[in-house]
N, C-alpha and C. Protein backbone atom coordinates (compact mmCIF):
# COMPACT_ATOMS: atom_id res chain seq x y z
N UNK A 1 2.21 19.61 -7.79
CA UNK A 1 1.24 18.83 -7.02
C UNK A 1 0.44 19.76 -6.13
N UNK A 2 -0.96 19.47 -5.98
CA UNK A 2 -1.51 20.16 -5.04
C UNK A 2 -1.72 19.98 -3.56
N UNK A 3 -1.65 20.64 -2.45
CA UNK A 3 -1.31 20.04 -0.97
C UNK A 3 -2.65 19.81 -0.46
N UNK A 4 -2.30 19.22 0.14
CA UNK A 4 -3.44 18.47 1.38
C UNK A 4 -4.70 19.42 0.99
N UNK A 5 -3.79 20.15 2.49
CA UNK A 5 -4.31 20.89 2.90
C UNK A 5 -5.23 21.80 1.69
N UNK A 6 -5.03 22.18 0.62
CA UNK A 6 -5.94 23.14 -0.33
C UNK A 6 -7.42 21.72 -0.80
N UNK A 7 -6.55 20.76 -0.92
CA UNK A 7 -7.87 19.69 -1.62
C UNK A 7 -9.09 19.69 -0.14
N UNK A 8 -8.65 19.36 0.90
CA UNK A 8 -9.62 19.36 1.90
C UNK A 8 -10.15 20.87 2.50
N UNK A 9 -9.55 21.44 2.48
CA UNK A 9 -10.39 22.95 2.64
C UNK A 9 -11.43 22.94 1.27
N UNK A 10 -10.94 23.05 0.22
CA UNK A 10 -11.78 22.91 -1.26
C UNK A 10 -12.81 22.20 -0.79
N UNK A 11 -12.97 20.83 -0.48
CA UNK A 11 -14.13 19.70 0.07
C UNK A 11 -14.68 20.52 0.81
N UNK A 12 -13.92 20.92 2.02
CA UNK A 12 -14.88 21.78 2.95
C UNK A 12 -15.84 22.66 2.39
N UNK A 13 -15.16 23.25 2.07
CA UNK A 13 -16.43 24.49 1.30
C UNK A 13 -17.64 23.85 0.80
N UNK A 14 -17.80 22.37 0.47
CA UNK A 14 -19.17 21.34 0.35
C UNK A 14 -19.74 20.98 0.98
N UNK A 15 -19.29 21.05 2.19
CA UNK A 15 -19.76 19.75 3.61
C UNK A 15 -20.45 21.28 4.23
N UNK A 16 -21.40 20.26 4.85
CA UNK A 16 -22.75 21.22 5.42
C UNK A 16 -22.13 22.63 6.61
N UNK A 17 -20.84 22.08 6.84
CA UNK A 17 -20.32 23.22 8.18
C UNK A 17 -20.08 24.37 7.16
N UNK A 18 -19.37 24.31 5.37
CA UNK A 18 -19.12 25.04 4.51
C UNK A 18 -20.93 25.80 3.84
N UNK A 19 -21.28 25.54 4.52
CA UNK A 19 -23.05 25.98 3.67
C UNK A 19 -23.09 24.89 2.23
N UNK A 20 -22.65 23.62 2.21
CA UNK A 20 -23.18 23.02 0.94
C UNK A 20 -23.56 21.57 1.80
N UNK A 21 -23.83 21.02 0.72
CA UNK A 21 -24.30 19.42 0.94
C UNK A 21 -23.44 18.08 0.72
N UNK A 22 -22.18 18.75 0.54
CA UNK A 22 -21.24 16.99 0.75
C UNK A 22 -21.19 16.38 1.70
N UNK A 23 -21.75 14.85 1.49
CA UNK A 23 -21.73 14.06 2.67
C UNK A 23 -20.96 12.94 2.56
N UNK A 24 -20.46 12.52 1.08
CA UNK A 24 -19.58 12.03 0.98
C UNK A 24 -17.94 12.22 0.03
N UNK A 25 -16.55 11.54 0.57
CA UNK A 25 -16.03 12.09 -0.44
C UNK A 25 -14.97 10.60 -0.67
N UNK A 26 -14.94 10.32 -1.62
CA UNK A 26 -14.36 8.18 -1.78
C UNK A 26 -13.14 8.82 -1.83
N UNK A 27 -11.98 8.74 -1.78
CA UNK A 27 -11.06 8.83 -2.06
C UNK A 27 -9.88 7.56 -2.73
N UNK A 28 -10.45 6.75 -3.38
CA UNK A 28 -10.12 4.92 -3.44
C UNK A 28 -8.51 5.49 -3.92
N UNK A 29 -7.25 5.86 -3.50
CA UNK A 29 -6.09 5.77 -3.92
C UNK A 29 -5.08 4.67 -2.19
N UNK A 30 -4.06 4.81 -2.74
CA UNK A 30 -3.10 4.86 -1.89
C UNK A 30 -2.81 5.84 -1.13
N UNK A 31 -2.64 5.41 0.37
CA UNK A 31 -2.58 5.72 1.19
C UNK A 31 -2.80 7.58 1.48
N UNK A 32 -4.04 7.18 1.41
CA UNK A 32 -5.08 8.57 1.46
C UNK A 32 -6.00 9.04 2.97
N UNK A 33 -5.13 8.07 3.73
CA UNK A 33 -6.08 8.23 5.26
C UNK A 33 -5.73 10.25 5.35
N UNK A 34 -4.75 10.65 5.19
CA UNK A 34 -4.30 11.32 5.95
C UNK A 34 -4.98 12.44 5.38
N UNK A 35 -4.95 12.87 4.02
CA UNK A 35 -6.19 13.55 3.48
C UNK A 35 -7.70 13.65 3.87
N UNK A 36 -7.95 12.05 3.76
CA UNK A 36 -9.26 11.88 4.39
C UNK A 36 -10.18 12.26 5.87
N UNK A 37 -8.69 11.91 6.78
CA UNK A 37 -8.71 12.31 8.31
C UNK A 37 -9.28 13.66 8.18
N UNK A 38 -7.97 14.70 7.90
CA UNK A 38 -8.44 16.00 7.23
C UNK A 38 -9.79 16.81 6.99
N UNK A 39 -10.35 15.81 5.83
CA UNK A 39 -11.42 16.27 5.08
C UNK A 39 -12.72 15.89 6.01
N UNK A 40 -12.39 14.75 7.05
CA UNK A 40 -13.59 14.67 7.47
C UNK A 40 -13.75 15.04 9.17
N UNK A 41 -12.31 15.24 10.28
CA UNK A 41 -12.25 15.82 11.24
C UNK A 41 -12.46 17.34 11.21
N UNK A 42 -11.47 18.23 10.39
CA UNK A 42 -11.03 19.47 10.02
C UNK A 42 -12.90 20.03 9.33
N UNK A 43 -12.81 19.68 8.63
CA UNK A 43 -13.62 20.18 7.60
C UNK A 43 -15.17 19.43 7.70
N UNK A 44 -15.41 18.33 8.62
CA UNK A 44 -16.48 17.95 8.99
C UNK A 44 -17.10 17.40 7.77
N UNK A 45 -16.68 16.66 6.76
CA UNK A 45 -17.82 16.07 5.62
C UNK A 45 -18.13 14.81 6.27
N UNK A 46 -19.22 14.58 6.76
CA UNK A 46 -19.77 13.06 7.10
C UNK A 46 -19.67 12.10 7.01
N UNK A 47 -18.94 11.26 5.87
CA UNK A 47 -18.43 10.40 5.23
C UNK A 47 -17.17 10.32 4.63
N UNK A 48 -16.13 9.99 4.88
CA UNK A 48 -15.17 9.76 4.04
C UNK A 48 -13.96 8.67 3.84
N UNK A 49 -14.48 8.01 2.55
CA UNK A 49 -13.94 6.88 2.58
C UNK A 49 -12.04 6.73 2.03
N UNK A 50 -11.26 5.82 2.57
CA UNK A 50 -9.93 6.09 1.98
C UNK A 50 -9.43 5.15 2.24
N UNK A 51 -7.96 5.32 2.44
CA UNK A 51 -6.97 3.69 2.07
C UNK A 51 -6.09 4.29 3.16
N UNK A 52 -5.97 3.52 4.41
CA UNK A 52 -4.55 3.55 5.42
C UNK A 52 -3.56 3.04 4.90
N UNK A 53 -3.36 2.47 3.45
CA UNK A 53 -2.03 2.27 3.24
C UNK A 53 -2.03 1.99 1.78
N UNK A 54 -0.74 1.42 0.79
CA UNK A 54 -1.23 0.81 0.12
C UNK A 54 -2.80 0.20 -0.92
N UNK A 55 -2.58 0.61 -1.62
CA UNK A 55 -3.69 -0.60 -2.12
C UNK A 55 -3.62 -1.42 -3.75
N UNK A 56 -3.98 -2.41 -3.49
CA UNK A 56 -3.35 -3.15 -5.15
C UNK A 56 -4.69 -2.73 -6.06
N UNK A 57 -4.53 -2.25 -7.58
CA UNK A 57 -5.56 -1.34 -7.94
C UNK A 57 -6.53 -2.59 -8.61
N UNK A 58 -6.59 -3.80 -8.44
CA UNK A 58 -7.27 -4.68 -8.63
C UNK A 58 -8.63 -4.28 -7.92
N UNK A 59 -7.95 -4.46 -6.33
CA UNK A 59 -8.98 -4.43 -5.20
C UNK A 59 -9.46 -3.06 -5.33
N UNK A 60 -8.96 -2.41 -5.80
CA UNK A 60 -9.50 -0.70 -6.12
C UNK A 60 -10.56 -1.09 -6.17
N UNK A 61 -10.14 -1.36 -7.61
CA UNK A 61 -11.69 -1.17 -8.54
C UNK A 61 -12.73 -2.35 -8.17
N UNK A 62 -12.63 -3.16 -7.83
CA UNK A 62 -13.50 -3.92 -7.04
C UNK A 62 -14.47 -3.30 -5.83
N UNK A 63 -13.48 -2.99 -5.12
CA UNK A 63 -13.89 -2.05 -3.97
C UNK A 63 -15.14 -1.05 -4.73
N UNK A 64 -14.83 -0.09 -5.48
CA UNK A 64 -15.09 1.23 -5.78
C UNK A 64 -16.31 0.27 -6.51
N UNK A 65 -16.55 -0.26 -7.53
CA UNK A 65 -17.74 -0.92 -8.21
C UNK A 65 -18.81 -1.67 -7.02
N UNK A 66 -18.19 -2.25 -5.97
CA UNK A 66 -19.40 -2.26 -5.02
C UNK A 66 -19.86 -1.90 -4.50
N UNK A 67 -18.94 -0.72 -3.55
CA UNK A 67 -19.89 0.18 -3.02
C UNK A 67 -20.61 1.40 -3.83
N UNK A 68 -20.41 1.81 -5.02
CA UNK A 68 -21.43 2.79 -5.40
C UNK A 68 -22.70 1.30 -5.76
N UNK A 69 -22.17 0.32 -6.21
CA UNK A 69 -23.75 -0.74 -6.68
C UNK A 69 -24.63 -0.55 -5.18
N UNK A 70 -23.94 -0.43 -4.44
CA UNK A 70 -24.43 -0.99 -3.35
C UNK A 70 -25.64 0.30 -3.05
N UNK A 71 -24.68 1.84 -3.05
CA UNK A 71 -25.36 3.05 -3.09
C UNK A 71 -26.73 2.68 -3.92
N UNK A 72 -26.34 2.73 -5.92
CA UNK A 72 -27.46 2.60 -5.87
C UNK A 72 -28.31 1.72 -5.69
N UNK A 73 -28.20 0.67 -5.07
CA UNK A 73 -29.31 -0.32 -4.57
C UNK A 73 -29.91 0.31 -3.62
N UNK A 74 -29.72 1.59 -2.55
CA UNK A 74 -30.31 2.08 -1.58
C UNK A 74 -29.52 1.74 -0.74
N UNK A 75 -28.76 1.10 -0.26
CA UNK A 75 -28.03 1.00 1.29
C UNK A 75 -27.48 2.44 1.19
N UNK A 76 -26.89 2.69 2.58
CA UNK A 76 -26.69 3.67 3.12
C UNK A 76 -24.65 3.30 3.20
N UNK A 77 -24.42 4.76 3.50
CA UNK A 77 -22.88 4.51 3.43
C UNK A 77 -22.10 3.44 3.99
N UNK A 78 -22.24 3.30 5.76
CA UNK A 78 -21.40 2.28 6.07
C UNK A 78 -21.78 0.72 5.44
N UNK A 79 -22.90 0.89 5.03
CA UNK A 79 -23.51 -0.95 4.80
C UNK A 79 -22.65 -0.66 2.99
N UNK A 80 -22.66 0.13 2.36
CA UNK A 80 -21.86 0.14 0.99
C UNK A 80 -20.16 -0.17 1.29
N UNK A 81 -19.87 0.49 2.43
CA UNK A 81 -18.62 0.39 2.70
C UNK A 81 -18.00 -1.23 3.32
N UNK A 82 -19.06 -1.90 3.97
CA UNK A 82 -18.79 -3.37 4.59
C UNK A 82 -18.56 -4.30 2.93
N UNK A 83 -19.94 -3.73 2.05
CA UNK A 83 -20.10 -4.43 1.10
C UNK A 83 -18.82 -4.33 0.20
N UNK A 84 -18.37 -3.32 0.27
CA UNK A 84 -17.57 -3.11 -0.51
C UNK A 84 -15.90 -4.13 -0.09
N UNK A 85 -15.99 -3.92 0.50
CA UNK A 85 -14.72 -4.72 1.44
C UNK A 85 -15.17 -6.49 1.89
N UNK A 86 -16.28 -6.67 1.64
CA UNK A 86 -16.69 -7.90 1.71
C UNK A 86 -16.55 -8.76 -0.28
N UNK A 87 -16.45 -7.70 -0.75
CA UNK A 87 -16.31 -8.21 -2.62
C UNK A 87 -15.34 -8.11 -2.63
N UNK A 88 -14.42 -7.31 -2.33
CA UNK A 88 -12.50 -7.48 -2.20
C UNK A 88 -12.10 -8.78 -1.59
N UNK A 89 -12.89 -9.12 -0.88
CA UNK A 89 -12.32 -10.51 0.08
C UNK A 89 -13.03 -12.06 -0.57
N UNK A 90 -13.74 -11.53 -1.53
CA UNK A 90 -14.57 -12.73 -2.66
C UNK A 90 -13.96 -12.94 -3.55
N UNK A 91 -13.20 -11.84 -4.15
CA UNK A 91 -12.71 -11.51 -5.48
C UNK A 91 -11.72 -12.85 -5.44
N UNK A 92 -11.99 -13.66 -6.67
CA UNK A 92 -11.19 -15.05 -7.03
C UNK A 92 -9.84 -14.50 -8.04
N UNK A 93 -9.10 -15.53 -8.27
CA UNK A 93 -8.49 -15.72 -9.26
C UNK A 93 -8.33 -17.40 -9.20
N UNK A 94 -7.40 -17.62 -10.52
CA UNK A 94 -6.99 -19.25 -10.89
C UNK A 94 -5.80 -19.39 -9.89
N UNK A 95 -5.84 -20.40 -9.17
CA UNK A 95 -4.93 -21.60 -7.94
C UNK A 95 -5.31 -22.91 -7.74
N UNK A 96 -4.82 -23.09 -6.77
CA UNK A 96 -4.89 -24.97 -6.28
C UNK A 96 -5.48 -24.78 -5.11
N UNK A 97 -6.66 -26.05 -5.09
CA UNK A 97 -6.73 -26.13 -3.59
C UNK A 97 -5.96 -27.27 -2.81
N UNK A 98 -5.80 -27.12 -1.71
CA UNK A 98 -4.98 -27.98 -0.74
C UNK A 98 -4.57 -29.14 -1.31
N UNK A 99 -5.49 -30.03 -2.29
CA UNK A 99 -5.44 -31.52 -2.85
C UNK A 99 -4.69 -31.40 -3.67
N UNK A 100 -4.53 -29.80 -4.50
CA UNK A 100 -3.70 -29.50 -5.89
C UNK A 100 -4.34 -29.76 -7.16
N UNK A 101 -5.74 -29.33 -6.32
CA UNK A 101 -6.65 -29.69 -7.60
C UNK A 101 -6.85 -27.96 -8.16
N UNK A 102 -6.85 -27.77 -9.24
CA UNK A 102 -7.10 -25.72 -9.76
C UNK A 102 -8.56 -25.88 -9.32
N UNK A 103 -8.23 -24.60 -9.30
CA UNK A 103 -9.46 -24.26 -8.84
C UNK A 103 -9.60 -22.26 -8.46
N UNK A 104 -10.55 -21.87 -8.74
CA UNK A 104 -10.84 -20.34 -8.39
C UNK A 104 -10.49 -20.17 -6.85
N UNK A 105 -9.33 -19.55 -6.41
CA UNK A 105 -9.35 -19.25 -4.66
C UNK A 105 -9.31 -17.54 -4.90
N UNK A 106 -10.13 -17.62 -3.47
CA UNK A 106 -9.83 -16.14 -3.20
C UNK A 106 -8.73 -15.33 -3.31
N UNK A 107 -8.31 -14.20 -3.66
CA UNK A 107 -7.81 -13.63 -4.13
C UNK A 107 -7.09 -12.38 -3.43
N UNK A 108 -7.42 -11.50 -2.37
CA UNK A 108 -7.34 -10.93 -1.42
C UNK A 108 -7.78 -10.73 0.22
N UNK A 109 -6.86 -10.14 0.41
CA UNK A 109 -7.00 -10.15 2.31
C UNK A 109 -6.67 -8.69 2.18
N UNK A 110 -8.11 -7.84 2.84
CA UNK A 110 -7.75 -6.39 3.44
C UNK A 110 -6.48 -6.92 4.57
N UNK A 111 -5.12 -6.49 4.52
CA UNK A 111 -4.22 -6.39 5.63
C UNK A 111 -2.99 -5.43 5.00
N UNK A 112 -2.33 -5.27 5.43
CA UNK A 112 -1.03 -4.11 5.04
C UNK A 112 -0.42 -5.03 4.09
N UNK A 113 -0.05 -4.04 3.03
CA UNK A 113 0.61 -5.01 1.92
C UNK A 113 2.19 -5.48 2.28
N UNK A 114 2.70 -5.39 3.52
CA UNK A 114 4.07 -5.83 4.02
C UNK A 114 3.58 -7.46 4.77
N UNK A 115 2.37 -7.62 5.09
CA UNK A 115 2.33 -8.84 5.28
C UNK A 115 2.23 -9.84 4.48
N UNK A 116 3.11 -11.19 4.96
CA UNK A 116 3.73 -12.08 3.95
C UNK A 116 2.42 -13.25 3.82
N UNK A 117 2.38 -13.46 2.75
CA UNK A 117 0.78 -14.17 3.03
C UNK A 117 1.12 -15.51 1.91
N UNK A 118 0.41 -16.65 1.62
CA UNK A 118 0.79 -17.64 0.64
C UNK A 118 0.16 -17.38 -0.40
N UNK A 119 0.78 -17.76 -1.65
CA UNK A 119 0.51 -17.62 -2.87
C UNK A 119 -0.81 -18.25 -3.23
N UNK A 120 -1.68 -17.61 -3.89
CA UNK A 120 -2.00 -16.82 -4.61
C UNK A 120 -2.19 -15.51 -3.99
N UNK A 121 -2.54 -15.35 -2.52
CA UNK A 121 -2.98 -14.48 -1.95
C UNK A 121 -2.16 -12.87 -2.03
N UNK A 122 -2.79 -12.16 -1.64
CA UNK A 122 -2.23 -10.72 -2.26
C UNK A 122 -3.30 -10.05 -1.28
N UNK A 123 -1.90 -9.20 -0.29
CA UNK A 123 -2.42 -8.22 0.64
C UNK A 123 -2.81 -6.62 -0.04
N UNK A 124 -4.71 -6.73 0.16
CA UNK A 124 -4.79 -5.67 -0.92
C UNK A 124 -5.17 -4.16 -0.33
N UNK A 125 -4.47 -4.03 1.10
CA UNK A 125 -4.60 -2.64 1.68
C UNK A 125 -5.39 -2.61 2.71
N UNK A 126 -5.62 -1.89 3.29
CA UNK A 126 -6.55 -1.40 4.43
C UNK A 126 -7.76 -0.32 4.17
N UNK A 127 -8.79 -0.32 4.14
CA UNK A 127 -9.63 0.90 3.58
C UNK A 127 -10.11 0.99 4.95
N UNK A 128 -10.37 2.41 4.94
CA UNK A 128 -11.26 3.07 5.92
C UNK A 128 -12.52 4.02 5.88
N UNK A 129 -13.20 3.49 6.69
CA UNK A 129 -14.33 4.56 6.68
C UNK A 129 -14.30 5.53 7.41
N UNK A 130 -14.46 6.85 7.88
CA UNK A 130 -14.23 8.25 8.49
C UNK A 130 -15.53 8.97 8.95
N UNK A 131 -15.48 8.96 9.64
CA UNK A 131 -16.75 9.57 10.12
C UNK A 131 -16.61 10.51 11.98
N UNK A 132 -17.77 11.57 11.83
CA UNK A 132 -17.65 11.94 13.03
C UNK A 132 -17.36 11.29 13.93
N UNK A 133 -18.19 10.19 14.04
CA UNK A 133 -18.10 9.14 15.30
C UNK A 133 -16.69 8.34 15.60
N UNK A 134 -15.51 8.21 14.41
CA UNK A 134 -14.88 7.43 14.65
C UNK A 134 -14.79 6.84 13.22
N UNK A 135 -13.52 5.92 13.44
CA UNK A 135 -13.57 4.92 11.77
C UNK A 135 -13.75 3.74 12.28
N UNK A 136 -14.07 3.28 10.74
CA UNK A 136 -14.35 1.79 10.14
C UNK A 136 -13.06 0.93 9.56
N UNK A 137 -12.67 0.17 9.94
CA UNK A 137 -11.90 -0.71 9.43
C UNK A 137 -12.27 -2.25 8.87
């Protein structure tokens, strides 16, 4: 396996403090804050998106398909990153509603996957955004 520490120095060498132009770096896995922290305190890349914990790879790829749509539609990182976490929290599957009638219910809640939530529901991680200023949750 390769350590942290070599993948985010590597990034570094991209990000503008390294003489290149990375401004962003997605990291959509499980629990990847700590890399990410790294890559974007340490090593200064402008953007970097990741997972404080957990994540169910449903909401992955959900996640990851809206915010690059979102990129190329022209928004800018954090508005890709809201969007992106706003389609994780849309994302349906087949259930009942309250009457017990089926019906498409939402499908995920960004929260830590140790919280106990009612069925159908499925805690699908925490993503974060990283940035000089501070993160996004």
């Amino acid at each position: 396996a390769i350590e942290a520490d070599v993948v985010a120095s590597t990034l570094g060498r991209y990000a503008a403090g390294g003489g290149g132009r990375l401004e962003l770096v997605f990291l959509n896995g499980c629990d990847s804050y700590d890399l990410g922290a790294k890559v974007a305190y340490t090593h200064r890349v402008p953007y970097v998106v990741c997972w404080r914990t957990k994540v169910k790879d449903g909401a992955a790829r959900v996640f990851a398909v809206e915010f690059f749509s979102e990129l190329r539609r022209g928004g800018d990182i954090p508005r890709a990153f809201e969007m992106a976490k706003d389609a994780v929290q849309r994302e349906t599957a087949p259930g009942q509603l309250a009457s017990g009638q089926a019906a498409a219910v939402t499908q995920y809640v960004l929260c830590h996957p140790s919280r106990p939530l009612p069925a159908p529901k499925v805690a699908a991680g925490i993503p974060v955004l990283v940035t000089q200023e501070g993160e996004r949750t």
